[in-house]
N, C-alpha and C. Protein backbone atom coordinates (compact mmCIF):
# COMPACT_ATOMS: atom_id res chain seq x y z
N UNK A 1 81.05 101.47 120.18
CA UNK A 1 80.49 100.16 120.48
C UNK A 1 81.31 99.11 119.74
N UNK A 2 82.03 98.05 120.70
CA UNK A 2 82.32 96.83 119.73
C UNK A 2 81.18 96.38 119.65
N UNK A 3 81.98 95.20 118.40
CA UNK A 3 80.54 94.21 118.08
C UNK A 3 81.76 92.89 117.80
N UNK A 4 81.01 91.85 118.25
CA UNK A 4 81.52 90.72 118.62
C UNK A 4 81.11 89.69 117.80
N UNK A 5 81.89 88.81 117.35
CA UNK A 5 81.75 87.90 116.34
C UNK A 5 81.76 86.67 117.10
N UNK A 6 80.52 85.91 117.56
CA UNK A 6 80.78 84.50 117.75
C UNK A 6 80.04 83.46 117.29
N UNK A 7 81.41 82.32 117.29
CA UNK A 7 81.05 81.35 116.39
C UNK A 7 80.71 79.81 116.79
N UNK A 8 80.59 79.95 118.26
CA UNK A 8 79.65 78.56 119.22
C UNK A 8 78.55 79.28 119.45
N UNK A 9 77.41 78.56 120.23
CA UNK A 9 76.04 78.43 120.34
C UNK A 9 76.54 77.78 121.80
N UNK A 10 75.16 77.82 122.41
CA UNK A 10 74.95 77.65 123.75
C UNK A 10 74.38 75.84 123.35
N UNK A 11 74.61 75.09 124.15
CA UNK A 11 74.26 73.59 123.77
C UNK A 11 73.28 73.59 124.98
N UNK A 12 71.84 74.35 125.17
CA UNK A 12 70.92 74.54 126.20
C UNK A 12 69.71 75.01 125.10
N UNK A 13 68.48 74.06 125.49
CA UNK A 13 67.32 74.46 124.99
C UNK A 13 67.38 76.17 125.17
N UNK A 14 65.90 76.42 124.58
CA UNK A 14 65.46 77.70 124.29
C UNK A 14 65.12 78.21 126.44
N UNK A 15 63.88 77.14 126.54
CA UNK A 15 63.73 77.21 127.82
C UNK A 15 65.06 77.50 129.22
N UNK A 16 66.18 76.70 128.61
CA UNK A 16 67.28 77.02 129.50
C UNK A 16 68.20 78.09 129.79
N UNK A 17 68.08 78.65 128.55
CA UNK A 17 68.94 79.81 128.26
C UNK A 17 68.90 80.93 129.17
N UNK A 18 68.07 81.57 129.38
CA UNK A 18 67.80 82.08 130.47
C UNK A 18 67.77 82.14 131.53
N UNK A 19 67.59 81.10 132.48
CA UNK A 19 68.22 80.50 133.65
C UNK A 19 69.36 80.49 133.61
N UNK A 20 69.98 79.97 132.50
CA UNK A 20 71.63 80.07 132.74
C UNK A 20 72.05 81.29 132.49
N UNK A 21 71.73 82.50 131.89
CA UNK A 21 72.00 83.81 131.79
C UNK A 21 71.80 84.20 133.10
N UNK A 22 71.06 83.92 134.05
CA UNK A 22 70.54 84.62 135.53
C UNK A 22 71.75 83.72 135.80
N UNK A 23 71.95 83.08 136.23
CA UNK A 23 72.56 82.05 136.77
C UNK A 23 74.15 82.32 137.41
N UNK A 24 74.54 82.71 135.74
CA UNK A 24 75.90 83.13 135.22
C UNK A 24 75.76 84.92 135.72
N UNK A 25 74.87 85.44 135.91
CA UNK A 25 74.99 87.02 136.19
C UNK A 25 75.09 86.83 138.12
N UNK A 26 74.32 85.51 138.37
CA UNK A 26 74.38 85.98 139.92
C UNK A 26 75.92 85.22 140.25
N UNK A 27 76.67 84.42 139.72
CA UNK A 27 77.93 83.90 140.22
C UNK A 27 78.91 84.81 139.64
N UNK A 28 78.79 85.90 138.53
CA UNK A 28 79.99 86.14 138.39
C UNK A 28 80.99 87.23 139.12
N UNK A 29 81.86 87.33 139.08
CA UNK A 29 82.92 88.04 140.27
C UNK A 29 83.58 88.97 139.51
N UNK A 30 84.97 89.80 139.80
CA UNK A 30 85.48 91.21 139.31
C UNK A 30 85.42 90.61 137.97
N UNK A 31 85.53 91.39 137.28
CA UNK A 31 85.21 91.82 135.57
C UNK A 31 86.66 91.00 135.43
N UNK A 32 86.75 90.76 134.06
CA UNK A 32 87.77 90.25 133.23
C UNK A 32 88.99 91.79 133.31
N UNK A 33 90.27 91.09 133.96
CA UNK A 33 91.29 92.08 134.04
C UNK A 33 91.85 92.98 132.67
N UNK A 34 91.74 94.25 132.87
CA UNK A 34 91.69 95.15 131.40
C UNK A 34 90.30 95.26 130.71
N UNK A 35 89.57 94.86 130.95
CA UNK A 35 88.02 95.09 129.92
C UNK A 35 87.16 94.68 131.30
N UNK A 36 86.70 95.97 131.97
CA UNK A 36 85.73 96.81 132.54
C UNK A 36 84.35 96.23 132.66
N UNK A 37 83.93 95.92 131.42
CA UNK A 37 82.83 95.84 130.62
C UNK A 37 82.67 94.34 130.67
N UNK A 38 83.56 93.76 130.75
CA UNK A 38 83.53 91.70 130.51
C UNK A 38 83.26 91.28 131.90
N UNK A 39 82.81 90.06 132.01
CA UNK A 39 82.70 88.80 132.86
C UNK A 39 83.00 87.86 132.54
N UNK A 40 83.69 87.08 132.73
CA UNK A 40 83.70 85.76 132.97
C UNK A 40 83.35 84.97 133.38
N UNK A 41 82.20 83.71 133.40
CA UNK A 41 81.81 82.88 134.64
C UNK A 41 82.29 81.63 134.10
N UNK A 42 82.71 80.81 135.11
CA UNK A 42 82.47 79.66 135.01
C UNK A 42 81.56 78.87 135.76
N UNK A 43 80.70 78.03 134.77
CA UNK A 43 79.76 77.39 134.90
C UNK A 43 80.13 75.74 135.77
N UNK A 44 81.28 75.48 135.70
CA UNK A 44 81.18 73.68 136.29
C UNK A 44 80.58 73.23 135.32
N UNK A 45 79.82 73.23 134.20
CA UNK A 45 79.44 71.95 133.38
C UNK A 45 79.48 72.86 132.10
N UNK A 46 79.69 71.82 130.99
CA UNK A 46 79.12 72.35 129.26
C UNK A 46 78.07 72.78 129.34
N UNK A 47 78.29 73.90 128.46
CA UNK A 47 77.30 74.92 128.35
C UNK A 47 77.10 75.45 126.97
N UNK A 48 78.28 75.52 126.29
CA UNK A 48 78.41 75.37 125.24
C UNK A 48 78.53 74.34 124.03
N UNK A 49 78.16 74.75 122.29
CA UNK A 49 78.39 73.42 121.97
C UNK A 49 79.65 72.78 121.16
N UNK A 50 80.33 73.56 121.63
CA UNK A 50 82.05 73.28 121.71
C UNK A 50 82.35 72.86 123.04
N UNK A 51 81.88 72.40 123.57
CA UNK A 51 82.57 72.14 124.89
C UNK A 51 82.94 73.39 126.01
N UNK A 52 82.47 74.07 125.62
CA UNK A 52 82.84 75.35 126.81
C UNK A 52 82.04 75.25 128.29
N UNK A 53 82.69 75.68 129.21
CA UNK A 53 82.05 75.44 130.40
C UNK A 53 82.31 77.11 131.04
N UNK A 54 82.39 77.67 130.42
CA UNK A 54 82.50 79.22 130.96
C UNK A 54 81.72 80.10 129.82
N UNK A 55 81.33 80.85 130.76
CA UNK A 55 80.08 82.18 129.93
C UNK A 55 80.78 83.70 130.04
N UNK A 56 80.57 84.32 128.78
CA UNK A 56 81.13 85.92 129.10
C UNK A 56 80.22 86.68 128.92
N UNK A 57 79.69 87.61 129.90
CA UNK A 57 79.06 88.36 130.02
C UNK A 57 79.46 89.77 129.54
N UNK A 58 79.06 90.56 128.29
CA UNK A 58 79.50 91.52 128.08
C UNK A 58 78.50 92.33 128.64
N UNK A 59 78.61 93.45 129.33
CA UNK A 59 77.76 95.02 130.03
C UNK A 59 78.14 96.14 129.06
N UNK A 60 77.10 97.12 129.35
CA UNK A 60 77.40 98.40 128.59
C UNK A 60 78.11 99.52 129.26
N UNK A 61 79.01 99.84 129.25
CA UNK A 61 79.95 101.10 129.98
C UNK A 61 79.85 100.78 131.44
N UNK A 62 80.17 99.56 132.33
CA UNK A 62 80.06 99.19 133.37
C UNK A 62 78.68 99.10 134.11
N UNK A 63 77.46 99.32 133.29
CA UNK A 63 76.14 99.28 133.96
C UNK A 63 76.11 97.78 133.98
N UNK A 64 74.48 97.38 134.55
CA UNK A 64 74.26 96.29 134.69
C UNK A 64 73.41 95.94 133.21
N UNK A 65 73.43 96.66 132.36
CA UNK A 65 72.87 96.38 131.24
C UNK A 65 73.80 95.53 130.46
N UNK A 66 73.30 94.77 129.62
CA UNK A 66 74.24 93.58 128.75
C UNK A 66 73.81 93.60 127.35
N UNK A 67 75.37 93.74 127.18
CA UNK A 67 74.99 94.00 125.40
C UNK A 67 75.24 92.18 124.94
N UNK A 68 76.02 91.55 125.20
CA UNK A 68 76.18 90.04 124.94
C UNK A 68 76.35 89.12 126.13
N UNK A 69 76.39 88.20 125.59
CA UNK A 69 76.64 86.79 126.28
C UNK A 69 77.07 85.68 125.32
N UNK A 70 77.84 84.63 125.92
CA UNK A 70 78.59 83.71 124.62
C UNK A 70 79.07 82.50 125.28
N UNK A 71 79.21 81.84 125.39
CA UNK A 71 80.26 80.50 126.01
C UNK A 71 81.61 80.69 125.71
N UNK A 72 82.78 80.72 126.57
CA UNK A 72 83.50 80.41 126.29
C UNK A 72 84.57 79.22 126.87
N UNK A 73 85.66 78.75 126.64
CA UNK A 73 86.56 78.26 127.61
C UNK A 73 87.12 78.49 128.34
């Protein structure tokens, strides 16, 4: 198991977070090239509170189970 170190926050209430986790799971497309396990979405707006407008969805051994989620650029 990795374990992932991140150091932005989602710039979305408590209430939002979740919606945008569904959100980001129903738009995202083939996995991040070389890592199986990743997603990438991009969102169209900040989402993060660095300015990120893209979300990574980490899964467990290609299931639909999710070990993380994070904002990125």
């Amino acid at each position: 198991m990795r374990i992932i170190k991140a150091i932005t926050q989602f710039a979305v209430s408590e209430l939002e977070l979740l919606p945008l986790i569904d959100e980001a799971w129903i738009k995202r497309g083939p996995h991040v090239p070389g890592d199986p396990e990743s997603f990438r979405v991009d969102m169209g707006r900040v989402i993060g509170s660095e300015g990120e407008t893209a979300i990574k969805i980490v899964t467990e051994n290609g299931t639909p189970v999710i070990r993380a989620v994070y904002p990125v650029k």
